[in-house]
PDB file of N, CA and C in Angstrom:
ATOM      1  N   UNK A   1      84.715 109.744 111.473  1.00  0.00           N
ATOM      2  CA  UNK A   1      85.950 110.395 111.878  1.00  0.00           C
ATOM      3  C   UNK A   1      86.218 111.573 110.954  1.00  0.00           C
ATOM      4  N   UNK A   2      86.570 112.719 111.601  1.00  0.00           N
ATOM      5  CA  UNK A   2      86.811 113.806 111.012  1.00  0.00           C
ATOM      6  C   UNK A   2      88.238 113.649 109.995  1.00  0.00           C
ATOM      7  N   UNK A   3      88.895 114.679 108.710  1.00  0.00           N
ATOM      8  CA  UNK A   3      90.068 114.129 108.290  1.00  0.00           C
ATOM      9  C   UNK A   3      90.870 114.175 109.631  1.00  0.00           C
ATOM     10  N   UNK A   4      91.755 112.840 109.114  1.00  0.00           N
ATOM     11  CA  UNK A   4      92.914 112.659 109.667  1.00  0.00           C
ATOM     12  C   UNK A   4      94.327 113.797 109.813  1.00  0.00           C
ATOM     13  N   UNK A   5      94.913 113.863 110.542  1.00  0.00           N
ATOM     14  CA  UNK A   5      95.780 114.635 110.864  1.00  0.00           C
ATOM     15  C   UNK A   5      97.307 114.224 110.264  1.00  0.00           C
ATOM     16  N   UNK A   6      97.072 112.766 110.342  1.00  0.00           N
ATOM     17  CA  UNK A   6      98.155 111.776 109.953  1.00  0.00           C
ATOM     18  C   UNK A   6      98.038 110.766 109.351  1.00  0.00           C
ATOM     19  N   UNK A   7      98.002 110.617 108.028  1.00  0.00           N
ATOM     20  CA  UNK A   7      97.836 109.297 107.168  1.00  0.00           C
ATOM     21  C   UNK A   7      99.322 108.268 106.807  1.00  0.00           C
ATOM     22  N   UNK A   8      99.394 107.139 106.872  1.00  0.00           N
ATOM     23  CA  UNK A   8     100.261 106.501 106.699  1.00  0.00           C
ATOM     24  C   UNK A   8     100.102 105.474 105.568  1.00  0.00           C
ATOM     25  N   UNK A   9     100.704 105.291 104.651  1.00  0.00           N
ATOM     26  CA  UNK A   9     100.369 104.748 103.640  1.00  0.00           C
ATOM     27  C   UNK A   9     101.245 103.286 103.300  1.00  0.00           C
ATOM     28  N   UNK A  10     101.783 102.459 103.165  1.00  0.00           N
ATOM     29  CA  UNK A  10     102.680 101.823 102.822  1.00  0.00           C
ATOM     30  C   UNK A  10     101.967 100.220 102.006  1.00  0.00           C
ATOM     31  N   UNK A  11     103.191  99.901 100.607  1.00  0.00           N
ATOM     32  CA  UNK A  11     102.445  98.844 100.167  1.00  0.00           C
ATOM     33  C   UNK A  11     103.536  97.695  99.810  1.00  0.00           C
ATOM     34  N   UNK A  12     103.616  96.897  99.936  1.00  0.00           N
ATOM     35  CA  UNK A  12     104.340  96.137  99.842  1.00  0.00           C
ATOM     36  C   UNK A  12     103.728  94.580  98.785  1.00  0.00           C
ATOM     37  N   UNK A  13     104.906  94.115  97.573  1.00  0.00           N
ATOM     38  CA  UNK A  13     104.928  93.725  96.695  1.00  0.00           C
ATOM     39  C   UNK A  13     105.670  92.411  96.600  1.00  0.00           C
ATOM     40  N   UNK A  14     105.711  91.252  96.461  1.00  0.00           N
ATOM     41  CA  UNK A  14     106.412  90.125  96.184  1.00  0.00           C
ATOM     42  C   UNK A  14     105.931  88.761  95.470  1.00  0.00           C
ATOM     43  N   UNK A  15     107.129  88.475  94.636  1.00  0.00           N
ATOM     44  CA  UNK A  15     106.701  87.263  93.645  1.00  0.00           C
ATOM     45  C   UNK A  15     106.643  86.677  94.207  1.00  0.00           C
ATOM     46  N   UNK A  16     107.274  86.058  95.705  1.00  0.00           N
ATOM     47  CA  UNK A  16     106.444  84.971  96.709  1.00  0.00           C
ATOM     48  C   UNK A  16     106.899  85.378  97.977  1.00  0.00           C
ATOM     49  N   UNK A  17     106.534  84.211  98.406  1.00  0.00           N
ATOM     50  CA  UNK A  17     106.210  84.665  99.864  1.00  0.00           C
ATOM     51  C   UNK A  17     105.719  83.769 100.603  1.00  0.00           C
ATOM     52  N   UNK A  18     106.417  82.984 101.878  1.00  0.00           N
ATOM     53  CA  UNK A  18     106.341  81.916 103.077  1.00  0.00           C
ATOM     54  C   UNK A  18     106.337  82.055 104.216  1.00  0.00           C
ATOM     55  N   UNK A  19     105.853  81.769 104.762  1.00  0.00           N
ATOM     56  CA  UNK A  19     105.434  81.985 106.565  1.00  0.00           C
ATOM     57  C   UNK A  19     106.090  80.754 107.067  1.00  0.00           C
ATOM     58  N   UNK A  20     107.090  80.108 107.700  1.00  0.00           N
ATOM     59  CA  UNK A  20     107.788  79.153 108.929  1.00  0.00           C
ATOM     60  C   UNK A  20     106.523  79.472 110.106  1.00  0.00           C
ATOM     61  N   UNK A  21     105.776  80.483 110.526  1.00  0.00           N
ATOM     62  CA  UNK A  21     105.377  80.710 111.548  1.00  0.00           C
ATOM     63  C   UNK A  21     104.113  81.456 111.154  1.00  0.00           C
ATOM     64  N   UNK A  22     102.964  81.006 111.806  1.00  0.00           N
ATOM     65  CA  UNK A  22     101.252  82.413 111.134  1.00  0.00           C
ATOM     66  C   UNK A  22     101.960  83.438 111.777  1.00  0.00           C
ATOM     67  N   UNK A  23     102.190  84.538 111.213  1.00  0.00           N
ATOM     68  CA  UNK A  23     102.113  86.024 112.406  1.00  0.00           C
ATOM     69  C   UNK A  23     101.568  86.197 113.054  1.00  0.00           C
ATOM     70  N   UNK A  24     101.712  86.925 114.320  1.00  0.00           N
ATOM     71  CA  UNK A  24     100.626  87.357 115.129  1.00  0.00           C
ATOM     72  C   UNK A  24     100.851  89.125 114.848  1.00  0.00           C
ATOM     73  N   UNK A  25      99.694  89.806 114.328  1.00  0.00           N
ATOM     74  CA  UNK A  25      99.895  91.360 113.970  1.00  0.00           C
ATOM     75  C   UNK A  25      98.820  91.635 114.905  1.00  0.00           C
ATOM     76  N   UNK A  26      99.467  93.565 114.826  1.00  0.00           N
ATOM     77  CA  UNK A  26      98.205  94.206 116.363  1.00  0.00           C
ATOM     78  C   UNK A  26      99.064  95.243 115.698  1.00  0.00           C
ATOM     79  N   UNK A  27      97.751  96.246 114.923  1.00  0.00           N
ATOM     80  CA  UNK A  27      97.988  98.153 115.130  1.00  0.00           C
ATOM     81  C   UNK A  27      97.092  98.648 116.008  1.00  0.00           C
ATOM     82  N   UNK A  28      98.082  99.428 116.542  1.00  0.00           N
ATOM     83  CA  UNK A  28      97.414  99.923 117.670  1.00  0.00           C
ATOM     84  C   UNK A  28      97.801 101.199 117.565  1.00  0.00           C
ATOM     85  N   UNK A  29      97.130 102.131 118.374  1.00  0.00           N
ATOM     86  CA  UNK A  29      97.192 104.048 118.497  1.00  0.00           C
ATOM     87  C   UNK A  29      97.213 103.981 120.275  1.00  0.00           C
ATOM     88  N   UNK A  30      98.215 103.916 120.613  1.00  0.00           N
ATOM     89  CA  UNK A  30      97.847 103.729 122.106  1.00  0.00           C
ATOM     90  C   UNK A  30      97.654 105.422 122.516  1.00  0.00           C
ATOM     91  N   UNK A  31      96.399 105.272 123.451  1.00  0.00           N
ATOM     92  CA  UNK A  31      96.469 106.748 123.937  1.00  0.00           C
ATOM     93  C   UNK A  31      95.098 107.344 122.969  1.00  0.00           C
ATOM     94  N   UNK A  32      94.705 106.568 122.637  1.00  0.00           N
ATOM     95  CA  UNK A  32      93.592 107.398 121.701  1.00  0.00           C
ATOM     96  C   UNK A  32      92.294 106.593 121.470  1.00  0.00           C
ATOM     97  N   UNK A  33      90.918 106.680 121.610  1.00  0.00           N
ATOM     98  CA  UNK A  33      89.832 105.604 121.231  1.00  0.00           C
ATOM     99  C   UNK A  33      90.130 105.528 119.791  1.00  0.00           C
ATOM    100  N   UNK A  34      89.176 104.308 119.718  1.00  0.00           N
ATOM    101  CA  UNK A  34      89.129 103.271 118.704  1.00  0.00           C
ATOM    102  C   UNK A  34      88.788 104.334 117.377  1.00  0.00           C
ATOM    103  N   UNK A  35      87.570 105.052 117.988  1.00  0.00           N
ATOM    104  CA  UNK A  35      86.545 106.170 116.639  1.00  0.00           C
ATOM    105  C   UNK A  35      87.642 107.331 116.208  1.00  0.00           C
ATOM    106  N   UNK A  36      88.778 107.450 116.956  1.00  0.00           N
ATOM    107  CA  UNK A  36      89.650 109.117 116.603  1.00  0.00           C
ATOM    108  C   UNK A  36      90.632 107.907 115.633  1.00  0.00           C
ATOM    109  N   UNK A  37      90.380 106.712 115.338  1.00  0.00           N
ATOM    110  CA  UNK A  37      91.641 106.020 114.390  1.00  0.00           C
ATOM    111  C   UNK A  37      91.228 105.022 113.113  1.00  0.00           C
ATOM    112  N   UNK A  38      92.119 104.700 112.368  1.00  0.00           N
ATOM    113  CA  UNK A  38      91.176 103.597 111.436  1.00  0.00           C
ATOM    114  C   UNK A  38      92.764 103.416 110.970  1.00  0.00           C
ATOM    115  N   UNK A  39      92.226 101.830 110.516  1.00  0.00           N
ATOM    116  CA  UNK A  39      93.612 101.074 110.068  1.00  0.00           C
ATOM    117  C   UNK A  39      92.933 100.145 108.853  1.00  0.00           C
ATOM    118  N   UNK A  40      93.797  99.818 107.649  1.00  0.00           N
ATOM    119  CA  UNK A  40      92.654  98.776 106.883  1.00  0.00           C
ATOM    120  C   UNK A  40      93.425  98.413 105.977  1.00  0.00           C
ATOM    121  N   UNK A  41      93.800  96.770 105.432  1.00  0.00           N
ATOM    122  CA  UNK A  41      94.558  96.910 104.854  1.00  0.00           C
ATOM    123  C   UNK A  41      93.790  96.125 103.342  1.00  0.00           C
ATOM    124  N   UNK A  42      94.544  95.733 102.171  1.00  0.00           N
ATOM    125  CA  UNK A  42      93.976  95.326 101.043  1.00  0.00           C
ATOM    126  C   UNK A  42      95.077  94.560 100.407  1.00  0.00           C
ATOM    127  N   UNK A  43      94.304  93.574 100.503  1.00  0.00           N
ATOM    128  CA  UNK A  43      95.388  92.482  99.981  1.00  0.00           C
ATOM    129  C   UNK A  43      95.244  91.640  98.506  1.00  0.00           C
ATOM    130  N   UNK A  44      96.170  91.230  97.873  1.00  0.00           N
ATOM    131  CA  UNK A  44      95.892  90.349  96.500  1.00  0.00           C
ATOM    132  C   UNK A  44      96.683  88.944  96.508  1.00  0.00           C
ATOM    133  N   UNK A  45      95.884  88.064  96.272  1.00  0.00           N
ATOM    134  CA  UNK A  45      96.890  86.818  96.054  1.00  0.00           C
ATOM    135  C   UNK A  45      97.350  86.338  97.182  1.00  0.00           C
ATOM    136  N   UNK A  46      96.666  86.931  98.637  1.00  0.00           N
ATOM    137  CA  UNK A  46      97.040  86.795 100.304  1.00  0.00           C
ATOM    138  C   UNK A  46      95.869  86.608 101.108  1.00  0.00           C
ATOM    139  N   UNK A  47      95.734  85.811 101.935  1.00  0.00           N
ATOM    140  CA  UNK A  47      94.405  85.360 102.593  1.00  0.00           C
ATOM    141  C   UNK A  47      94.640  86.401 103.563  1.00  0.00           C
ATOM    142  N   UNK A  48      93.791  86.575 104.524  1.00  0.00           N
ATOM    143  CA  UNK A  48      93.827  87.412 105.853  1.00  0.00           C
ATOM    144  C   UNK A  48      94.331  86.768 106.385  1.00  0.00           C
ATOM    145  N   UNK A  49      94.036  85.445 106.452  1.00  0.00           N
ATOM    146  CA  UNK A  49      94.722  84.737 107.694  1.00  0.00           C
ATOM    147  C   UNK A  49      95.569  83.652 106.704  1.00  0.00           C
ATOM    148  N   UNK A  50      96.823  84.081 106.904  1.00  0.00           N
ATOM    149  CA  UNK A  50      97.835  82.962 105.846  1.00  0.00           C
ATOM    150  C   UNK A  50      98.344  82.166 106.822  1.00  0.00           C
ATOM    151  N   UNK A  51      98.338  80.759 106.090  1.00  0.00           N
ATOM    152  CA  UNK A  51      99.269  79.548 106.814  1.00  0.00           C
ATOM    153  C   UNK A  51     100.317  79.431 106.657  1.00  0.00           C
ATOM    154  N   UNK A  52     100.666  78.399 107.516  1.00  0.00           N
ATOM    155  CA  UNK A  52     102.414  78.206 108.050  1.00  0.00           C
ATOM    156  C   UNK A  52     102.449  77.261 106.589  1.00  0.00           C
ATOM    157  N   UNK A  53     103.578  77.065 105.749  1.00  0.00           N
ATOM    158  CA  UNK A  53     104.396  76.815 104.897  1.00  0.00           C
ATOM    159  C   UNK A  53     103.583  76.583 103.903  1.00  0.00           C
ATOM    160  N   UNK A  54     102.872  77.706 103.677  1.00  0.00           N
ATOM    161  CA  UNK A  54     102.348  77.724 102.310  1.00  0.00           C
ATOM    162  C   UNK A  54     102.850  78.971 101.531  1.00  0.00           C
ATOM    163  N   UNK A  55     102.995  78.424 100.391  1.00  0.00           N
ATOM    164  CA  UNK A  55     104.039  79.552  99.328  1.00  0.00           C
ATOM    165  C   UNK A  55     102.264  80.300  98.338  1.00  0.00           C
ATOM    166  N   UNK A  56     102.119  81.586  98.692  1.00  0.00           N
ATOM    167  CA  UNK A  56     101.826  82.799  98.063  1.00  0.00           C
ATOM    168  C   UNK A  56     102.652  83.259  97.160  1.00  0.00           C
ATOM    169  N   UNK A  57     101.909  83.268  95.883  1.00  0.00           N
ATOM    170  CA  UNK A  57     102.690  83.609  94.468  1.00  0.00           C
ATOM    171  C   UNK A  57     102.052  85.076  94.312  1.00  0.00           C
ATOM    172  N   UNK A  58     103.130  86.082  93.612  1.00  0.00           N
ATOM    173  CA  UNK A  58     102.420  87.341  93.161  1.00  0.00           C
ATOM    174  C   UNK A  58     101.005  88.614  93.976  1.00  0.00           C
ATOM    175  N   UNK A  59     101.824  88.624  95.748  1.00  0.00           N
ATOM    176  CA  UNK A  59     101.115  88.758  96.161  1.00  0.00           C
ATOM    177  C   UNK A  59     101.255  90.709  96.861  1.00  0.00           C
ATOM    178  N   UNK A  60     100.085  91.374  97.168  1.00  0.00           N
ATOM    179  CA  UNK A  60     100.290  92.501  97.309  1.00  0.00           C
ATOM    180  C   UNK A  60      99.483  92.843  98.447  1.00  0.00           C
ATOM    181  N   UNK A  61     100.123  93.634  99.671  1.00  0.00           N
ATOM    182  CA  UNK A  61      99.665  93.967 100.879  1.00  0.00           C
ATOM    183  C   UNK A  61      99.244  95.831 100.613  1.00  0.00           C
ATOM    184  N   UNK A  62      98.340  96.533 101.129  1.00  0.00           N
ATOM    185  CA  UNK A  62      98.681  97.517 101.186  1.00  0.00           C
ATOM    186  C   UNK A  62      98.108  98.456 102.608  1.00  0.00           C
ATOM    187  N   UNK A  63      98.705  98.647 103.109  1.00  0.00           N
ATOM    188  CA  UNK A  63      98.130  99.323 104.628  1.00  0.00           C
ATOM    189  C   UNK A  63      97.921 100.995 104.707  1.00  0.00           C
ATOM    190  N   UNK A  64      96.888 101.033 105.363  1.00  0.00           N
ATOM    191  CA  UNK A  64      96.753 102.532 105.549  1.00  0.00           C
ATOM    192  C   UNK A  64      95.997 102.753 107.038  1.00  0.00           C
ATOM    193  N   UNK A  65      96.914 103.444 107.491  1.00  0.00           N
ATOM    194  CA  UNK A  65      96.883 103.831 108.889  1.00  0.00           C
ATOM    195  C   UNK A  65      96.256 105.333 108.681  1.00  0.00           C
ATOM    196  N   UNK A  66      95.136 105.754 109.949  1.00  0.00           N
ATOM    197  CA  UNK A  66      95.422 107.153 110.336  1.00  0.00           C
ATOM    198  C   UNK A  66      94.461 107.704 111.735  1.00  0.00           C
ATOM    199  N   UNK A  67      94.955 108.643 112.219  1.00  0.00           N
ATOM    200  CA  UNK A  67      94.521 109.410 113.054  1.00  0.00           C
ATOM    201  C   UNK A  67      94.689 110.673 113.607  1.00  0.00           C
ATOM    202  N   UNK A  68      94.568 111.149 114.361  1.00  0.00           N
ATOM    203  CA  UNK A  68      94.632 112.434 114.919  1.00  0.00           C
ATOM    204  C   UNK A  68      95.529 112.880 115.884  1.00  0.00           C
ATOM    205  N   UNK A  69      96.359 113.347 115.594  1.00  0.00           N
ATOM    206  CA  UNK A  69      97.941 113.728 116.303  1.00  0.00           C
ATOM    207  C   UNK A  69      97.183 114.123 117.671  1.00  0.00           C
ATOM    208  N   UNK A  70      96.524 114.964 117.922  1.00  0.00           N
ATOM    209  CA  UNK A  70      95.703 115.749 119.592  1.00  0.00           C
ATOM    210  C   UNK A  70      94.674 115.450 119.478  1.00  0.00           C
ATOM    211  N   UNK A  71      93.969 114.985 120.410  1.00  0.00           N
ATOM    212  CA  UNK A  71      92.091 115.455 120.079  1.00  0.00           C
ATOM    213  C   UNK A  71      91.733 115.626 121.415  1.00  0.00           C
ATOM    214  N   UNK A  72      90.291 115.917 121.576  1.00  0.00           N
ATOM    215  CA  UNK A  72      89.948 116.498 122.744  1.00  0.00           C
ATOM    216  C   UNK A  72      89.525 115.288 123.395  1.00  0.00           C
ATOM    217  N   UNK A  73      89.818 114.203 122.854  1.00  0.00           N
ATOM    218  CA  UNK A  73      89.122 112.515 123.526  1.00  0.00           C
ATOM    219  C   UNK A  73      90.451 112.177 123.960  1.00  0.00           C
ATOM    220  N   UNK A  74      91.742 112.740 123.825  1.00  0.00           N
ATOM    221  CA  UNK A  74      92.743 111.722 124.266  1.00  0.00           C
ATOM    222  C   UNK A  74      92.684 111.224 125.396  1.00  0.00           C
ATOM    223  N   UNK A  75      93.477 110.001 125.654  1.00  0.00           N
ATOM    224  CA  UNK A  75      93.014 109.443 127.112  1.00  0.00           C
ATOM    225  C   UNK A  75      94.446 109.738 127.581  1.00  0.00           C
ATOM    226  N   UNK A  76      95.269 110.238 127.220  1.00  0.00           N
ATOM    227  CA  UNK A  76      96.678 110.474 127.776  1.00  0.00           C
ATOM    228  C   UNK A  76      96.603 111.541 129.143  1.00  0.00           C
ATOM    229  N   UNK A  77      97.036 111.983 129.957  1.00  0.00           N
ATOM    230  CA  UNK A  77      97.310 112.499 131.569  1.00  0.00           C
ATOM    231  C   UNK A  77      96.631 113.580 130.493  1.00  0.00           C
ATOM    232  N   UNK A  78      95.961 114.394 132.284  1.00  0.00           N
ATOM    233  CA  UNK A  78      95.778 115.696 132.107  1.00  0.00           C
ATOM    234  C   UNK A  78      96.680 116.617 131.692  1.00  0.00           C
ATOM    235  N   UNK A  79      97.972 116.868 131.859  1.00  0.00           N
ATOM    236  CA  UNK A  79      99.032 117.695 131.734  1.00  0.00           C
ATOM    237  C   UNK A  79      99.370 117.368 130.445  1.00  0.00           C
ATOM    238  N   UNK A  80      99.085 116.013 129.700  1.00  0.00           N
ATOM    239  CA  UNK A  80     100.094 115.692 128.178  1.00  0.00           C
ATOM    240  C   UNK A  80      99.915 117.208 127.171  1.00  0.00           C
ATOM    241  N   UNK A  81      98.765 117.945 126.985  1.00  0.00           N
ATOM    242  CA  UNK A  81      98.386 119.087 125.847  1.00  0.00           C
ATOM    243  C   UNK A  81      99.203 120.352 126.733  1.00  0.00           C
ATOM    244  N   UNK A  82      99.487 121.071 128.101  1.00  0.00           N
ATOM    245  CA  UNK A  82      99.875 121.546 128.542  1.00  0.00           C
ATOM    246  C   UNK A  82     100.962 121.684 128.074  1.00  0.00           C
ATOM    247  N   UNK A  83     102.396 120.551 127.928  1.00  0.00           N
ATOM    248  CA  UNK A  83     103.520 120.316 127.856  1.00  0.00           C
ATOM    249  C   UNK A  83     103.796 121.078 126.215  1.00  0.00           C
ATOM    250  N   UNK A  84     102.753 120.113 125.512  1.00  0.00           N
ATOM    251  CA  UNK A  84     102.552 120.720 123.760  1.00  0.00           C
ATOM    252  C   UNK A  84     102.515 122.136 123.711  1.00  0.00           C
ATOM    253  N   UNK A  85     101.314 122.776 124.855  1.00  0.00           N
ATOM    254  CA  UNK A  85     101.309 124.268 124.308  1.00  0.00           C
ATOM    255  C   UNK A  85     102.577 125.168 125.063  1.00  0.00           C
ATOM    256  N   UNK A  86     103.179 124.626 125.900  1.00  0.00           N
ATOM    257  CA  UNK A  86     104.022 125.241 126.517  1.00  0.00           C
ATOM    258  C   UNK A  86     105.594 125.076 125.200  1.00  0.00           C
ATOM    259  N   UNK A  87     105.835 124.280 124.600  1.00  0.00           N
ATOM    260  CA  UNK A  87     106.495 123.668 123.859  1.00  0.00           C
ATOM    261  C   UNK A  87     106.185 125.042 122.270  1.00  0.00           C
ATOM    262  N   UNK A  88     105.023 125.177 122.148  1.00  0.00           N
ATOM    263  CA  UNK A  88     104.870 125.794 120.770  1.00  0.00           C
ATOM    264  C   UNK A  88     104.729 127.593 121.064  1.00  0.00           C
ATOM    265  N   UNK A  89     104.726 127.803 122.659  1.00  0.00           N
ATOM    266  CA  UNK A  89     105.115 129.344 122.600  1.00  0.00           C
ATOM    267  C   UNK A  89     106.433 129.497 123.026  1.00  0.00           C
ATOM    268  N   UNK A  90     107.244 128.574 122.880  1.00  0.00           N
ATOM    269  CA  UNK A  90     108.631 128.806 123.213  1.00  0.00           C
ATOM    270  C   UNK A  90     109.628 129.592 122.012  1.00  0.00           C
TER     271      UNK A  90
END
């Protein structure tokens, strides 16, 4: 993947931490293939897959999202880039 257009960064930190319920998580880029995106996260003291009422001590998530605001692969309508360039000679 070429650089990203849009990187998203976020990390999140806690002395503990309990699940009542496993999550169910899904990032998604709707409107765009899989190769124009990348998502990945890095974790400490946190399984990938954490269980229901188990207490995580001292644990650290960190996510990084990114992709490409336009590309020439979008799968969005023919007209979606039209609207954009009509929009930026205004």
């Amino acid at each position: 993947m070429k650089k990203p257009d849009v990187e998203l960064t976020a990390e999140v930190k806690s002395r503990w931490l309990r699940f009542e319920k496993v999550p169910e998580t899904e990032i998604r880029f709707p409107g765009y293939p899989e190769d124009e995106t990348v998502s990945e996260t890095e974790r400490e003291n946190l399984p990938r897959e954490v269980q229901k009422d188990v207490t995580y001590r001292d644990s650290r998530i960190r996510l990084r999202s990114a992709g490409s605001l336009i590309g020439d692969k979008s799968t969005h309508g023919e007209d979606a880039g039209k609207d954009i360039g009509s929009q930026a000679q205004a």
